[in-house]
Protein backbone atom coordinates (compact mmCIF):
# COMPACT_ATOMS: atom_id res chain seq x y z
CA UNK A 1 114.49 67.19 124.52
CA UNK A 2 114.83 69.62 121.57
CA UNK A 3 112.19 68.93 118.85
CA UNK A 4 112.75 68.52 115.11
CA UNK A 5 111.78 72.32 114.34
CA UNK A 6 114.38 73.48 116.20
CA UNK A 7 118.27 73.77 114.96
CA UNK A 8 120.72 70.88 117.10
CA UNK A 9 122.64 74.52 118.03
CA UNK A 10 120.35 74.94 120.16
CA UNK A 11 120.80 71.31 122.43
CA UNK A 12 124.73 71.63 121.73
CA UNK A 13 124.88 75.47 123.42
CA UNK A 14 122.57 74.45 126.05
CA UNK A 15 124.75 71.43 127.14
CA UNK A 16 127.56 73.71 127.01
CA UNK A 17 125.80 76.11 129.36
CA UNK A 18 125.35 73.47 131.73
CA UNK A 19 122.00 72.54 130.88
CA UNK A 20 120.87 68.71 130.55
CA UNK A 21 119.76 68.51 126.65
CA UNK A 22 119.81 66.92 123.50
CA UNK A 23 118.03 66.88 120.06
CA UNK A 24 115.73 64.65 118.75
CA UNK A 25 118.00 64.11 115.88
CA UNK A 26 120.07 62.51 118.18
CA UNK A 27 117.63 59.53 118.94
CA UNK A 28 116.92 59.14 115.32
CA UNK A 29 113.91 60.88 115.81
CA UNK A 30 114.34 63.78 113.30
CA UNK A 31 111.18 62.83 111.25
CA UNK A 32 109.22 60.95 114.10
CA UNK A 33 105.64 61.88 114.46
CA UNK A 34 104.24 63.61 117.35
CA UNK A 35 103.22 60.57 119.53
CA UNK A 36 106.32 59.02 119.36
CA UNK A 37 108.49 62.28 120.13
CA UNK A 38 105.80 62.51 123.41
CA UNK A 39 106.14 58.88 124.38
CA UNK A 40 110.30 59.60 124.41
CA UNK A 41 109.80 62.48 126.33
CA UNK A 42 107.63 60.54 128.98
CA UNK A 43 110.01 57.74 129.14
CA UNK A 44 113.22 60.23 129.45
CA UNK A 45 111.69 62.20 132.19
CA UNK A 46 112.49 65.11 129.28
CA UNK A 47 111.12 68.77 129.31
CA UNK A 48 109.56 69.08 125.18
CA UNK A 49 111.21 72.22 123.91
CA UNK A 50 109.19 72.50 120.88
CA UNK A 51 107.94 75.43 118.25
CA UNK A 52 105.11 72.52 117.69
CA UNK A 53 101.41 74.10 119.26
CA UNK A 54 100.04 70.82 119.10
CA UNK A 55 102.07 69.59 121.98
CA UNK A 56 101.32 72.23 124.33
CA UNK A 57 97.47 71.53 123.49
CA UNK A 58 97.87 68.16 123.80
CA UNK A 59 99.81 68.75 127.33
CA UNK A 60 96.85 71.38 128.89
CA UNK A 61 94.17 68.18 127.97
CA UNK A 62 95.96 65.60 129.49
CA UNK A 63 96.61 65.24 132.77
CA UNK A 64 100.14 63.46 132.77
CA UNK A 65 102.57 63.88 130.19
CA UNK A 66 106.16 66.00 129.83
CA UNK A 67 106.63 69.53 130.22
CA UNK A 68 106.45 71.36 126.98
CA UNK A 69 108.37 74.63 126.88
CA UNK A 70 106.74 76.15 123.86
CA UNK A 71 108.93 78.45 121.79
CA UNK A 72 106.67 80.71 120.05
CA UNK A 73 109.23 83.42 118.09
CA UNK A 74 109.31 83.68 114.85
CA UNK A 75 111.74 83.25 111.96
CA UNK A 76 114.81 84.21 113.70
CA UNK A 77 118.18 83.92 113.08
CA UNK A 78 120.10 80.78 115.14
CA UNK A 79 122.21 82.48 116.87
CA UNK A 80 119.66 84.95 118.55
CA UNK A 81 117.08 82.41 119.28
CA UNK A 82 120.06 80.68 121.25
CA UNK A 83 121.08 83.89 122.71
CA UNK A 84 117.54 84.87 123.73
CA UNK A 85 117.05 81.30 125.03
CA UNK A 86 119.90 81.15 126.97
CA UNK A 87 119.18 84.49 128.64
CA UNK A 88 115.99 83.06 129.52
CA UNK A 89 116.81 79.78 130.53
CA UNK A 90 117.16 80.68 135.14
CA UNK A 91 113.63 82.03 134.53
CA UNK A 92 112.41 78.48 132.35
CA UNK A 93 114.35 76.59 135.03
CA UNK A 94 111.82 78.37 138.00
CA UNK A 95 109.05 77.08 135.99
CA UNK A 96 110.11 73.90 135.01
CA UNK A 97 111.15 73.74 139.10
CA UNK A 98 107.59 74.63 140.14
CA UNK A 99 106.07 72.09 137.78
CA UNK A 100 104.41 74.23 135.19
CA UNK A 101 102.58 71.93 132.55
CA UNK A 102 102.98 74.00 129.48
CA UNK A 103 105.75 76.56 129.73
CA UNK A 104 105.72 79.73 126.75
CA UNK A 105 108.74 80.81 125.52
CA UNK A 106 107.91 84.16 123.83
CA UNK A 107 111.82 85.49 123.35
CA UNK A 108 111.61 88.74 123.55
């Protein structure tokens, strides 16, 4: 589940990659605040792919709660954060496999 902060290209090329994903624009959650974006995420069984450091806070003080794969790159074009994402994405799959709680994305 792709987070507000991040473009829908992102969910749409990682769908087409083969990957399981979709925006929260899609849910009608564009401009939903945090608790409800985590509460869908619970409830979907979704990984939180999010630029947002309040979720991956929020995930290391709870004990339940999604995965949050947080993307921390800067202002970057589209198009490269989707390349570098999709480059990256067997590695975020072994992590996401093994159960990691909070999940860094750096990009580089």
């Amino acid at each position: 589940m792709i987070d507000a902060q991040l473009p829908p290209a992102l969910a749409e090329a990682m769908r087409r990659a083969g990957y399981d994903a979709a925006h929260v624009a899609e849910f009608g959650m564009a401009n939903a605040i945090d608790g409800v974006i985590w509460n869908e995420a619970i409830s979907r069984s979704a990984v939180l792919v999010t630029k947002d450091r309040d979720f991956s806070l929020l995930r290391v003080a709870k004990s339940q709660g999604p995965i949050v794969l947080w993307v921390r790159v800067g202002n970057i074009d589209n198009r490269a954060l989707i390349r570098r994402f999709l480059s990256a994405m067997p590695q975020i799959a072994e992590a996401v496999a093994r159960g990691e709680a909070v999940i860094e994305f750096v990009g580089s």
